[in-house]
PDB file of N, CA and C in Angstrom:
ATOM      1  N   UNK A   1       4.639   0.990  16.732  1.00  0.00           N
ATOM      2  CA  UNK A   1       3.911   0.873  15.485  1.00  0.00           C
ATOM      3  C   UNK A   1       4.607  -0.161  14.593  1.00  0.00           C
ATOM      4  N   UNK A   2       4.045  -0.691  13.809  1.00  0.00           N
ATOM      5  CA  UNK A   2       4.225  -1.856  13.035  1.00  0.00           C
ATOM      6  C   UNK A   2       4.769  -1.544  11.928  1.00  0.00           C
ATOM      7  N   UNK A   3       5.747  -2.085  11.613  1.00  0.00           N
ATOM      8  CA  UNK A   3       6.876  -0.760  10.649  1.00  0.00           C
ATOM      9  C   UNK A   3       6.351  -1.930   9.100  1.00  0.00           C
ATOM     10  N   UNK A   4       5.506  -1.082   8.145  1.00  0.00           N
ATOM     11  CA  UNK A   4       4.776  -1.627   6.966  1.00  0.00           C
ATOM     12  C   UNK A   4       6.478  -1.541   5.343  1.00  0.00           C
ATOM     13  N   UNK A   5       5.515  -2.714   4.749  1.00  0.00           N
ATOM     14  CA  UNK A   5       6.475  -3.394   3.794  1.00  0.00           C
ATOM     15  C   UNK A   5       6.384  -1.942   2.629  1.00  0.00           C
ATOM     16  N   UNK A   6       7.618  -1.669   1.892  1.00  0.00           N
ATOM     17  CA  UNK A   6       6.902  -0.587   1.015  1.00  0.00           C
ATOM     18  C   UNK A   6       6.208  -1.094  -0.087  1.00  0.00           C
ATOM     19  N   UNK A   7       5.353  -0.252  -1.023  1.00  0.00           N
ATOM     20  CA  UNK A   7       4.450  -0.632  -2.177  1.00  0.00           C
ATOM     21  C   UNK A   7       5.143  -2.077  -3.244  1.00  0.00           C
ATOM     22  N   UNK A   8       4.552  -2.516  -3.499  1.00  0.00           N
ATOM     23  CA  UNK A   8       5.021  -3.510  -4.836  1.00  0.00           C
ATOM     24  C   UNK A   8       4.520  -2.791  -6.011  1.00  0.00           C
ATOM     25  N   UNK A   9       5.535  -3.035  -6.684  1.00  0.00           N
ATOM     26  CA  UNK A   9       4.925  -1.913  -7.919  1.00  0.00           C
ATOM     27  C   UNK A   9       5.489  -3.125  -9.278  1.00  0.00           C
ATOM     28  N   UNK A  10       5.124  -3.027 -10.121  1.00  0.00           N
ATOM     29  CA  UNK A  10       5.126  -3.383 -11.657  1.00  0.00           C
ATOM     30  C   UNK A  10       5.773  -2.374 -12.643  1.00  0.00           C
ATOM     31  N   UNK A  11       6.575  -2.536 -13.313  1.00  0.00           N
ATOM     32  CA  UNK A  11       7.302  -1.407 -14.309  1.00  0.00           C
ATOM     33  C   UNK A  11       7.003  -2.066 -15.620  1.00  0.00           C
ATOM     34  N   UNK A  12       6.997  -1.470 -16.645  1.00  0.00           N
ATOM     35  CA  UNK A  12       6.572  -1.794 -18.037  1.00  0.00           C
ATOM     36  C   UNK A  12       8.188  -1.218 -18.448  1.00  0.00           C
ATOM     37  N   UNK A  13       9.106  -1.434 -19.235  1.00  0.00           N
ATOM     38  CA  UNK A  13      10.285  -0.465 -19.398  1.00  0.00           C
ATOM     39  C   UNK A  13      10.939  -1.629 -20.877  1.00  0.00           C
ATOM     40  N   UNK A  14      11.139  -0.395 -21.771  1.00  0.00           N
ATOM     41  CA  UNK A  14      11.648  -0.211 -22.626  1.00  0.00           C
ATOM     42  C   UNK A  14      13.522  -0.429 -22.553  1.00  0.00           C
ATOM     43  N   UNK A  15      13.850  -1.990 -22.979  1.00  0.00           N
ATOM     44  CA  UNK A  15      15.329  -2.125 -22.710  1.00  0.00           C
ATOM     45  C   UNK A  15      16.359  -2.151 -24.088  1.00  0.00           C
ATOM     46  N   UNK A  16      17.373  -1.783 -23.715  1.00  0.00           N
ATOM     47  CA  UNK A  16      18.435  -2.067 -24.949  1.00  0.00           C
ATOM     48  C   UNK A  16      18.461  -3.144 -25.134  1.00  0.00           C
ATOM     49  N   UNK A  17      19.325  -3.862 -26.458  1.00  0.00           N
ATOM     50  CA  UNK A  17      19.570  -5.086 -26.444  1.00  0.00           C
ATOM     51  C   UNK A  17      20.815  -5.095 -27.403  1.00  0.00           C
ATOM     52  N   UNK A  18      21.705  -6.278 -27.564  1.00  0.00           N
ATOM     53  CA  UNK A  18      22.709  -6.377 -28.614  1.00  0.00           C
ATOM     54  C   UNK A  18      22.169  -7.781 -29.379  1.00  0.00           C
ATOM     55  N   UNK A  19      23.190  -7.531 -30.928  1.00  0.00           N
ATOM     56  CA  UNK A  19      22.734  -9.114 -31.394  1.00  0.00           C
ATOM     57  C   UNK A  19      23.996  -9.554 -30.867  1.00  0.00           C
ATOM     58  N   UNK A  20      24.940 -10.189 -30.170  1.00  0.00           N
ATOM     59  CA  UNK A  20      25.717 -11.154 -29.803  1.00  0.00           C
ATOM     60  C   UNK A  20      26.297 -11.420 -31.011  1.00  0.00           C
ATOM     61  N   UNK A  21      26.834 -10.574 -31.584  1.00  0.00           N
ATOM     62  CA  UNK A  21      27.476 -10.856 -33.046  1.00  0.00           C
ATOM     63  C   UNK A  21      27.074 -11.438 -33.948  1.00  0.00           C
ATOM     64  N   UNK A  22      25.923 -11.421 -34.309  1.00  0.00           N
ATOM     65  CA  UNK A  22      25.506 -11.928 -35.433  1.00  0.00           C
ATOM     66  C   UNK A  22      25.654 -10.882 -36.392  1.00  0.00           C
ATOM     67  N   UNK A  23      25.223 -11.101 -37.947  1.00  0.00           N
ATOM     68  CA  UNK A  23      25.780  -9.928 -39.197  1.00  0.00           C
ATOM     69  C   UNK A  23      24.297  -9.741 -39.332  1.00  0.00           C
ATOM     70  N   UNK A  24      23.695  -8.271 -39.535  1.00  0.00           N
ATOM     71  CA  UNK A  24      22.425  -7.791 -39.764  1.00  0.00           C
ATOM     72  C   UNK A  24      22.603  -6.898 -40.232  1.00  0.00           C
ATOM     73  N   UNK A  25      21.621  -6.975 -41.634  1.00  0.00           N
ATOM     74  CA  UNK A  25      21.320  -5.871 -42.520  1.00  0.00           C
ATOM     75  C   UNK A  25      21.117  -4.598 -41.907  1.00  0.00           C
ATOM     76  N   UNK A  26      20.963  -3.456 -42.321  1.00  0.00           N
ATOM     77  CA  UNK A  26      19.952  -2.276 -42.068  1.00  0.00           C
ATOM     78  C   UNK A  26      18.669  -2.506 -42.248  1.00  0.00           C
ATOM     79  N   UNK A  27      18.230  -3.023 -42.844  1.00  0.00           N
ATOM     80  CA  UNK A  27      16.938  -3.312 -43.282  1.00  0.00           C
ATOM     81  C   UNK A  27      16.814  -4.121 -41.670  1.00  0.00           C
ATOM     82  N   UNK A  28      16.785  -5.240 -41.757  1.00  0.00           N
ATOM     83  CA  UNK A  28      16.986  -5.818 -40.546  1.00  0.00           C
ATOM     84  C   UNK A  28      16.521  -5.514 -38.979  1.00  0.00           C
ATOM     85  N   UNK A  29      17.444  -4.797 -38.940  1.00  0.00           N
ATOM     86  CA  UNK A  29      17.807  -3.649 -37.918  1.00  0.00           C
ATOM     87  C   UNK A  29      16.522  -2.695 -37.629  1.00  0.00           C
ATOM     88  N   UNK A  30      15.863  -2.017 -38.768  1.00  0.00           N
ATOM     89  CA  UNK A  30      14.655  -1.437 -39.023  1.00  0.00           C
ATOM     90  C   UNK A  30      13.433  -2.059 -38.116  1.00  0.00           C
ATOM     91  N   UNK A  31      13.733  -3.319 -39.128  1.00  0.00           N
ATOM     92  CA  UNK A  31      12.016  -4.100 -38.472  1.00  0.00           C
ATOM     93  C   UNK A  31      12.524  -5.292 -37.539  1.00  0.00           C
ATOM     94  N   UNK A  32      13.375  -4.395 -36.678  1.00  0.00           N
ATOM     95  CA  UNK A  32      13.771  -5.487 -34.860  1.00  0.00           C
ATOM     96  C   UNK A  32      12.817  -4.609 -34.122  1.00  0.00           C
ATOM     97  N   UNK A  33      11.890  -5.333 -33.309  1.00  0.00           N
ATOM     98  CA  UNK A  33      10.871  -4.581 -32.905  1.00  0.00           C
ATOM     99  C   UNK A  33      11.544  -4.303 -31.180  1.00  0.00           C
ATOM    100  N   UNK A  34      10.858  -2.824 -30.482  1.00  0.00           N
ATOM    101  CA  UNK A  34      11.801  -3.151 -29.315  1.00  0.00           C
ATOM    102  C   UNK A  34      11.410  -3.936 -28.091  1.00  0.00           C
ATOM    103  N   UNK A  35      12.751  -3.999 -27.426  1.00  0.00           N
ATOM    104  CA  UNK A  35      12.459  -5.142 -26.152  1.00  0.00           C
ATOM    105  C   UNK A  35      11.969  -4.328 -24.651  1.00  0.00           C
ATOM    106  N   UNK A  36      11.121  -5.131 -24.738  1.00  0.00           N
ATOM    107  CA  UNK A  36       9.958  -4.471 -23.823  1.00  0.00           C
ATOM    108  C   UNK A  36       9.991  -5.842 -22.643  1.00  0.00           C
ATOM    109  N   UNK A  37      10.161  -5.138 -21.418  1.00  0.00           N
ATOM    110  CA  UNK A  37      10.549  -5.774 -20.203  1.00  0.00           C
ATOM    111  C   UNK A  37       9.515  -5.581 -19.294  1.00  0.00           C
ATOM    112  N   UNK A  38       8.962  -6.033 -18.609  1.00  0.00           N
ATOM    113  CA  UNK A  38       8.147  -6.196 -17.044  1.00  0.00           C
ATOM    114  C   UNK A  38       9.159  -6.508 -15.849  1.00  0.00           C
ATOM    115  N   UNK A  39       9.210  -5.746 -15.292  1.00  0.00           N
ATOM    116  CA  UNK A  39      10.026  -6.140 -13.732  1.00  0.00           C
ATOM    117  C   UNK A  39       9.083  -5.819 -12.459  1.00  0.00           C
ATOM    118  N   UNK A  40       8.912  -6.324 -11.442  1.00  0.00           N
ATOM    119  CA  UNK A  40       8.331  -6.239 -10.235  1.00  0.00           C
ATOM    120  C   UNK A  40       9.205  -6.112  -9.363  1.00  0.00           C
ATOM    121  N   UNK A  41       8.560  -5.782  -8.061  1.00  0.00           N
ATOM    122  CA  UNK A  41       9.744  -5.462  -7.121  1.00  0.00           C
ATOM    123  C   UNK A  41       9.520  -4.261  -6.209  1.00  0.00           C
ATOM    124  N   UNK A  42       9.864  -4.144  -4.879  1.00  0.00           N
ATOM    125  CA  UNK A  42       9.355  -3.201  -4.050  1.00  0.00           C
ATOM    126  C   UNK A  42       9.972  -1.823  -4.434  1.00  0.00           C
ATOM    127  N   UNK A  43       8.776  -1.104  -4.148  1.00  0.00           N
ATOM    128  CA  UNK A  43       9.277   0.627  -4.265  1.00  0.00           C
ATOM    129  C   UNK A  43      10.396   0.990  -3.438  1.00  0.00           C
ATOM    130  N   UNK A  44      11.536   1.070  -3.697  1.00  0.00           N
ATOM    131  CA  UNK A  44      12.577   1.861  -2.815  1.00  0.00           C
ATOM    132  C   UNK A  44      12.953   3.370  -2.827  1.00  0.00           C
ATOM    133  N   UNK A  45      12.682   3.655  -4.477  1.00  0.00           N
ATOM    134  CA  UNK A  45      12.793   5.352  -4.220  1.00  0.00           C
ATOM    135  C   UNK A  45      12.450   5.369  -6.077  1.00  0.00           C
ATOM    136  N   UNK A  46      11.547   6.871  -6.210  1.00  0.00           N
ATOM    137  CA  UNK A  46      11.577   7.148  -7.222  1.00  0.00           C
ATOM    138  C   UNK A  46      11.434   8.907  -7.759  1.00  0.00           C
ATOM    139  N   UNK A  47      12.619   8.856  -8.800  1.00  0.00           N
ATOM    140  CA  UNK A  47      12.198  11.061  -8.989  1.00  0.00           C
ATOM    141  C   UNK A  47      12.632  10.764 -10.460  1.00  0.00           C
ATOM    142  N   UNK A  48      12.467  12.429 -11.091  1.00  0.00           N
ATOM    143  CA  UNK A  48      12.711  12.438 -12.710  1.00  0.00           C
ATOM    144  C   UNK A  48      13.985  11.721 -12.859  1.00  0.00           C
ATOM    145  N   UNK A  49      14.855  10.604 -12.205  1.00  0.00           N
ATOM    146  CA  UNK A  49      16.000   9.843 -12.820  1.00  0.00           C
ATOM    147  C   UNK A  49      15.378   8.777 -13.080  1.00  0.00           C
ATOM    148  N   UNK A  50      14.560   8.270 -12.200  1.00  0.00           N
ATOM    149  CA  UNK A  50      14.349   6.893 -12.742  1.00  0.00           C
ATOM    150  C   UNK A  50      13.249   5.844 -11.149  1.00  0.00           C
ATOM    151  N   UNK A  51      13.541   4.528 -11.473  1.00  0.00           N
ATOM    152  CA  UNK A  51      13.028   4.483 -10.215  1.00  0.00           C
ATOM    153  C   UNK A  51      14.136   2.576  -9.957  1.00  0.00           C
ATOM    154  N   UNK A  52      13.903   2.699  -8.797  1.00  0.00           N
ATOM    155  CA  UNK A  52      14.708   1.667  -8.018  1.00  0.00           C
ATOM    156  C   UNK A  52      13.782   0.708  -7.198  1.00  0.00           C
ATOM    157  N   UNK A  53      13.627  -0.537  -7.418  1.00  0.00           N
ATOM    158  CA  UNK A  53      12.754  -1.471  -7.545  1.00  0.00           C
ATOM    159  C   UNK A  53      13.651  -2.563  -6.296  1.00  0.00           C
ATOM    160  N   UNK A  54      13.568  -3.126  -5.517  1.00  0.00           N
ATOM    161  CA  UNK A  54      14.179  -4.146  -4.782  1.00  0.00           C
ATOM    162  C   UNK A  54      13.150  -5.655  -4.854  1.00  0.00           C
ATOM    163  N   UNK A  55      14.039  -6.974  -5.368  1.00  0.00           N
ATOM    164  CA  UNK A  55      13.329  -8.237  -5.173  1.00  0.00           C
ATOM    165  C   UNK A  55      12.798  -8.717  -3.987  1.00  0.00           C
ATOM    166  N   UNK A  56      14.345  -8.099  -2.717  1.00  0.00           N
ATOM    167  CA  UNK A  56      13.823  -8.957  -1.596  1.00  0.00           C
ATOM    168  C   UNK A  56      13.992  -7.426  -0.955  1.00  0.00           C
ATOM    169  N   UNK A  57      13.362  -7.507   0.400  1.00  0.00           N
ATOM    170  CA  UNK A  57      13.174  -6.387   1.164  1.00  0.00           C
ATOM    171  C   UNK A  57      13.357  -6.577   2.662  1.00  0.00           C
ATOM    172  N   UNK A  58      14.073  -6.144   4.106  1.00  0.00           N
ATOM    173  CA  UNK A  58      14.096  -6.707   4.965  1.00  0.00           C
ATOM    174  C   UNK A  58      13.500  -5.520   5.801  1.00  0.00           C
ATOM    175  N   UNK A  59      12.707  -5.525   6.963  1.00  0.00           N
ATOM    176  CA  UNK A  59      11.813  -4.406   7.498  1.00  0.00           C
ATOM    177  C   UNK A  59      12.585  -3.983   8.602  1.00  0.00           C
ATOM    178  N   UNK A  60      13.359  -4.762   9.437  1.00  0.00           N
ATOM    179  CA  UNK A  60      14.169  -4.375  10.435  1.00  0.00           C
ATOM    180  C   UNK A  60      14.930  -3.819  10.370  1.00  0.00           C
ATOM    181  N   UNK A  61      15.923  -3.390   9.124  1.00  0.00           N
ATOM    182  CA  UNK A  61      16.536  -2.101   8.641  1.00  0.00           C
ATOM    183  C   UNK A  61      16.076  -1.581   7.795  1.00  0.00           C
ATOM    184  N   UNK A  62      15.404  -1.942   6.829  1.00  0.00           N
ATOM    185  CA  UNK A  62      14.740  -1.066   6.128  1.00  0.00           C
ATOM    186  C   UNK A  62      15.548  -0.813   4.541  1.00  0.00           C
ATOM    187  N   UNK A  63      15.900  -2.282   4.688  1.00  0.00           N
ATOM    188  CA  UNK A  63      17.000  -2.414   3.338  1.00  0.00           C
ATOM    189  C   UNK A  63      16.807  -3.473   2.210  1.00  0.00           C
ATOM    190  N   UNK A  64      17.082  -3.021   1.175  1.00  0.00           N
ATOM    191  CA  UNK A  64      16.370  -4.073  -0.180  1.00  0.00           C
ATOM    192  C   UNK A  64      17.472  -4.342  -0.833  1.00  0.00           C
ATOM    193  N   UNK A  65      17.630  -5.734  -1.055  1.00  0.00           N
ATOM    194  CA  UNK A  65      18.389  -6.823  -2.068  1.00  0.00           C
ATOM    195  C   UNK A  65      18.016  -7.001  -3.578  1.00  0.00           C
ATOM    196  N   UNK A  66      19.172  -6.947  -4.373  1.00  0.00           N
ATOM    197  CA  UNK A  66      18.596  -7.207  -5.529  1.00  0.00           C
ATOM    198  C   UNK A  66      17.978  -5.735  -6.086  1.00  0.00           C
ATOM    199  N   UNK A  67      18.362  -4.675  -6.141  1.00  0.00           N
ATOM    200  CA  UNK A  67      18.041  -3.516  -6.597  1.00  0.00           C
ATOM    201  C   UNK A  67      18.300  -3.501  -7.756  1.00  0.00           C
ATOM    202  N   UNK A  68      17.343  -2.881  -8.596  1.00  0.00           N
ATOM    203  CA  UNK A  68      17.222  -2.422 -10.074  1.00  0.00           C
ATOM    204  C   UNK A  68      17.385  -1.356 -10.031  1.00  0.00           C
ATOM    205  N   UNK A  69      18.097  -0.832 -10.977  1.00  0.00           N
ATOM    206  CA  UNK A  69      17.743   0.953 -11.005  1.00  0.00           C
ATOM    207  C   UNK A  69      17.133   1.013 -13.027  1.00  0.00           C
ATOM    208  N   UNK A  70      16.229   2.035 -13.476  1.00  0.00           N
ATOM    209  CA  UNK A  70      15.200   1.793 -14.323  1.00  0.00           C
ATOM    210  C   UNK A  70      15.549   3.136 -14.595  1.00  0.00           C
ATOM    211  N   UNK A  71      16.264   4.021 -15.404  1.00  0.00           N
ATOM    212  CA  UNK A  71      15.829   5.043 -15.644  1.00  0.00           C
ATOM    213  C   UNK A  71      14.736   5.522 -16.436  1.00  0.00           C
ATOM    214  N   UNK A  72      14.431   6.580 -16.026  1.00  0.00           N
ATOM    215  CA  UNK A  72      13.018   7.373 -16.064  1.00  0.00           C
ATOM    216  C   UNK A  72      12.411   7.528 -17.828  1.00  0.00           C
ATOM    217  N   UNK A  73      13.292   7.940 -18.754  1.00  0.00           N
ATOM    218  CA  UNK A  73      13.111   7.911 -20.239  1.00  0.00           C
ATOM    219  C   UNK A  73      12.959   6.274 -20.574  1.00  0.00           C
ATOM    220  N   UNK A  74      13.561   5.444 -20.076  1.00  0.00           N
ATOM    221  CA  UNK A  74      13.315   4.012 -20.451  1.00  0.00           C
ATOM    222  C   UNK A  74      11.935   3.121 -19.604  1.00  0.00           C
ATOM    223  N   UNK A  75      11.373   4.445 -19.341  1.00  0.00           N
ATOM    224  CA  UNK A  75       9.834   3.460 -18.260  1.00  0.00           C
ATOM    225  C   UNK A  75       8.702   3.961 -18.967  1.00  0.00           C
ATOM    226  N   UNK A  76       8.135   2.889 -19.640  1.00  0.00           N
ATOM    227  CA  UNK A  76       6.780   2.860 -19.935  1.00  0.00           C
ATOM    228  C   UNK A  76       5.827   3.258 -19.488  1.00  0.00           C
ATOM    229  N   UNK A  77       5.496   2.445 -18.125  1.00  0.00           N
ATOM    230  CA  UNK A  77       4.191   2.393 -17.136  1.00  0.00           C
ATOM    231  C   UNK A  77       4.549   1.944 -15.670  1.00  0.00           C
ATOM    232  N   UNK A  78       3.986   2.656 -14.784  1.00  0.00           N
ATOM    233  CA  UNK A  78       4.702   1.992 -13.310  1.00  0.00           C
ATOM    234  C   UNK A  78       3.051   1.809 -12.846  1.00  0.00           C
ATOM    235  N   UNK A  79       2.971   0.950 -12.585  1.00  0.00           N
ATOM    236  CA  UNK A  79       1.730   0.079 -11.844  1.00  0.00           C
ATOM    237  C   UNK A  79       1.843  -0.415 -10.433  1.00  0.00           C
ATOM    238  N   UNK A  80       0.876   0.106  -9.488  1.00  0.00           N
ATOM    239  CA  UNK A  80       1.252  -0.205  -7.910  1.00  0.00           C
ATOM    240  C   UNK A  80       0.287  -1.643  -8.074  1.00  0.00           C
ATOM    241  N   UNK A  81       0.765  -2.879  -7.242  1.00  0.00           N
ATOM    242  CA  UNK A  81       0.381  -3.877  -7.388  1.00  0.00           C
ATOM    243  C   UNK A  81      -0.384  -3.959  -5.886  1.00  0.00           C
ATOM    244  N   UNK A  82       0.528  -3.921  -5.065  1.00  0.00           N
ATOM    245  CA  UNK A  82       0.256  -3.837  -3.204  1.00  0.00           C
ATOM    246  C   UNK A  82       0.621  -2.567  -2.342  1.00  0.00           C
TER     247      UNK A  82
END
């Protein structure tokens, strides 16, 4: 049997960010709106921690490069693409 690629999926996810030392009010700080990320990338595994996304994927072991890990409170929307 023909050993199939896993799903491509799309993540919507909600990321931290720093200012790189710059000086910012509170006020400031208030109305920094948040950073909102899109990542793609094959399904490698996902449960209530989070989910793990790979860029490149190889089928003959069954092993993915370039892994993200996304925890689960910081994911927006997970969208299957393929």
């Amino acid at each position: 049997m023909k050993e199939k690629l896993p799903p491509i999926v799309e993540v919507k996810w909600k990321d931290s960010w720093t200012n790189n030392g710059a000086k910012w009010s509170r006020e400031d700080l208030r109305r920094e709106p948040d950073f909102i990320l899109t990542s793609t990338g094959y399904l490698m595994h996902r449960d209530n921690r989070g989910i793990n996304i790979a860029g490149e994927y190889r089928k003959e072991d069954k092993m993915g490069r370039q892994v993200q890990h996304i925890p689960a409170k910081m994911i927006l929307k997970v969208r299957r693409l393929k």
